[in-house]
C-alpha atoms as a PDB file:
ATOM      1  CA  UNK A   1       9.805   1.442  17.969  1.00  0.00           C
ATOM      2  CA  UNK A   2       7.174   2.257  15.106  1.00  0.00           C
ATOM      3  CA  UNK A   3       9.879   1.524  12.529  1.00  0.00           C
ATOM      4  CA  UNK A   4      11.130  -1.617  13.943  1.00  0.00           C
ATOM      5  CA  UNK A   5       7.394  -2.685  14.025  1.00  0.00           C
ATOM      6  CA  UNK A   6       6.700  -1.367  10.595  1.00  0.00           C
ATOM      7  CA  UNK A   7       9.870  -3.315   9.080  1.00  0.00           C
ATOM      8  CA  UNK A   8       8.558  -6.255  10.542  1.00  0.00           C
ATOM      9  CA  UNK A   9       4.703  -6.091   9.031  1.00  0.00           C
ATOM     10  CA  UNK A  10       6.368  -5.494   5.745  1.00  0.00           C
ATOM     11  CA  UNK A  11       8.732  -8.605   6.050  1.00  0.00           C
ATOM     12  CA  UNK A  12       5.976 -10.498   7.151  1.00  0.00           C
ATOM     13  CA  UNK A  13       3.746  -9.445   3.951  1.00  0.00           C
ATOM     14  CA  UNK A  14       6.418  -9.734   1.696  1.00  0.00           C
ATOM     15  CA  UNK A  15       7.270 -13.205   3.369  1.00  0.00           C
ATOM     16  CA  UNK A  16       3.295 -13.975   2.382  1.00  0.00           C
ATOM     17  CA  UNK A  17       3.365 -12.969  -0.587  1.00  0.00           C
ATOM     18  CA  UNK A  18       6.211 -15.021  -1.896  1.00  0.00           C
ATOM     19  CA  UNK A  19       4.996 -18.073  -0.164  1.00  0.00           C
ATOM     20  CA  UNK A  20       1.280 -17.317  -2.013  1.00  0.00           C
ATOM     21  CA  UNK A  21       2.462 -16.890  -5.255  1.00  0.00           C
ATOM     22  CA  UNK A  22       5.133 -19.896  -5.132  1.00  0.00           C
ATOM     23  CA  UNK A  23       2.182 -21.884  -4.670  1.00  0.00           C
ATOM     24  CA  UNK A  24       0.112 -20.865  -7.147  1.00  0.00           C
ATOM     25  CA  UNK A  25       3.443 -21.199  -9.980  1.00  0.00           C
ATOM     26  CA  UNK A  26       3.685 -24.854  -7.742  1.00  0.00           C
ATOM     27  CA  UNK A  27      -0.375 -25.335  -9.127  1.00  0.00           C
ATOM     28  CA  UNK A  28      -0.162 -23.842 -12.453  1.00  0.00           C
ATOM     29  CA  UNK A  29       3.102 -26.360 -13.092  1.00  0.00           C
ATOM     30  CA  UNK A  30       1.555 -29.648 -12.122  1.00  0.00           C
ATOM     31  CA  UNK A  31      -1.702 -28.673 -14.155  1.00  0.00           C
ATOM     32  CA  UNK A  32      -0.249 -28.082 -17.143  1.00  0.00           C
ATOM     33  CA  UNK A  33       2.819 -31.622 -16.571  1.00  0.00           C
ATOM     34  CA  UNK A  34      -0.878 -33.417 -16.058  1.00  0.00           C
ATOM     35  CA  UNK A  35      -2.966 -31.497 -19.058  1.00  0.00           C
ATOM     36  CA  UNK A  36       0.498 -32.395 -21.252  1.00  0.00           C
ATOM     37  CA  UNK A  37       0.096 -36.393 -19.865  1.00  0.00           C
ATOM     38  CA  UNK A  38      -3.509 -36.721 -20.784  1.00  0.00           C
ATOM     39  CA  UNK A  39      -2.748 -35.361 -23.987  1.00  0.00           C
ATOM     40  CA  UNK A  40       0.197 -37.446 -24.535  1.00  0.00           C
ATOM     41  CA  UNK A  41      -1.513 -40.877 -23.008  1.00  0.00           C
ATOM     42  CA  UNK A  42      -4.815 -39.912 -25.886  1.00  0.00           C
ATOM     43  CA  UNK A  43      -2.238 -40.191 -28.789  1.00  0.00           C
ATOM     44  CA  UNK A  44      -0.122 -42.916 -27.387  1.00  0.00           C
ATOM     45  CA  UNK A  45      -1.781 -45.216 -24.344  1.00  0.00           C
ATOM     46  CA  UNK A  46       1.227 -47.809 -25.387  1.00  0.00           C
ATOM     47  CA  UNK A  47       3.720 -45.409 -23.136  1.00  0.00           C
ATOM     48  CA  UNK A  48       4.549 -46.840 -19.588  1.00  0.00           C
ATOM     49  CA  UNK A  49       3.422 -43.941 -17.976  1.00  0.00           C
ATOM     50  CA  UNK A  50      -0.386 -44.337 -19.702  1.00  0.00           C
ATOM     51  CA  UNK A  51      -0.803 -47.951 -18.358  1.00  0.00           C
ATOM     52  CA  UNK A  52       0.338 -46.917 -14.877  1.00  0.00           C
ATOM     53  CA  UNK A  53      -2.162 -43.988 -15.188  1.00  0.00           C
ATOM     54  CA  UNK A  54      -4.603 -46.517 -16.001  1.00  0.00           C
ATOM     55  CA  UNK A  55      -3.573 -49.197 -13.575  1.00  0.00           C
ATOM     56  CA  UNK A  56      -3.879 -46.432 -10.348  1.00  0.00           C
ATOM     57  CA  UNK A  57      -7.629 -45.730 -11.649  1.00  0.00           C
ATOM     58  CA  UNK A  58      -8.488 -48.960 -11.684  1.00  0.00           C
ATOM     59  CA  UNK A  59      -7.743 -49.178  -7.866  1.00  0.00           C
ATOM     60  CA  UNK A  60      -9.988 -46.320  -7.100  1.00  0.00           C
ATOM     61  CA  UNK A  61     -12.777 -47.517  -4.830  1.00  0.00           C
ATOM     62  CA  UNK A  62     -15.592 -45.701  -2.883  1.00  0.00           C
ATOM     63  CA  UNK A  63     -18.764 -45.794  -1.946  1.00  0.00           C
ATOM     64  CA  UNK A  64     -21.472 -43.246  -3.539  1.00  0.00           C
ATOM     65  CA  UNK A  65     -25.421 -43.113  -1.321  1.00  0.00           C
ATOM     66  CA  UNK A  66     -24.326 -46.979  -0.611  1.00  0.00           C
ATOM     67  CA  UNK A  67     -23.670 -48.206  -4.344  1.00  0.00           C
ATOM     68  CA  UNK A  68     -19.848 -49.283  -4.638  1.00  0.00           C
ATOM     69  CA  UNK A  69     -18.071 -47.855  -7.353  1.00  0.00           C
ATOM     70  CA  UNK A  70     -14.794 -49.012  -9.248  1.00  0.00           C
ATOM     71  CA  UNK A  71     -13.008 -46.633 -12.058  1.00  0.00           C
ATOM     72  CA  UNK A  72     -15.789 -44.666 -12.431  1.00  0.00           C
ATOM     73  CA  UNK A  73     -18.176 -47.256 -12.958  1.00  0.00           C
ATOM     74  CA  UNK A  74     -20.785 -49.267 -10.592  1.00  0.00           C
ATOM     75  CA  UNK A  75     -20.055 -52.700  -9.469  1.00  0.00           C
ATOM     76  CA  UNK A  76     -22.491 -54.941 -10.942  1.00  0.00           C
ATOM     77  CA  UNK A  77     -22.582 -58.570 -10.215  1.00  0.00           C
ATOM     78  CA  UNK A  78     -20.831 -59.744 -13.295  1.00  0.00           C
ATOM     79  CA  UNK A  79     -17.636 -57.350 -12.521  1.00  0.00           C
ATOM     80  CA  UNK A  80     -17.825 -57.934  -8.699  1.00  0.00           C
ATOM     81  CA  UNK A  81     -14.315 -60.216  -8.512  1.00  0.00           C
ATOM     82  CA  UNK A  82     -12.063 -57.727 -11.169  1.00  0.00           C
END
């Protein structure tokens, strides 16, 4: 019975352990695709990829101690109706 039981913690960990590091190759992967499209979208903001980058930030709104902000930047009156 102890073996049976013993097999099965050290499926389990092993099971865990895989799953943990998959992730964290999973993380490390898209950090370094999105590091590689900043760097590429600095050099050449022509590409298709850059302007859709661009476009998705520009959607970006929320709400910071009640002052809207869009792309980063508060919404003054000027810029209200971008």
């Amino acid at each position: 019975m102890k073996s049976k039981l013993k097999e099965v913690a050290l499926c389990t960990v092993a099971a865990l352990t895989a799953i943990g590091l998959g992730a964290i190759d999973r993380i490390q992967h898209d950090r370094q695709a999105n590091a590689f499209l900043i760097e590429t979208c600095k050099s050449q903001p022509q590409l298709a990829e850059c302007k859709a980058r661009k476009e998705a930030a520009k959607s970006i709104r929320y709400t910071f101690n009640g002052q809207e902000f869009r792309d980063g930047s508060p919404v003054s009156a000027f810029g209200a109706n971008e």
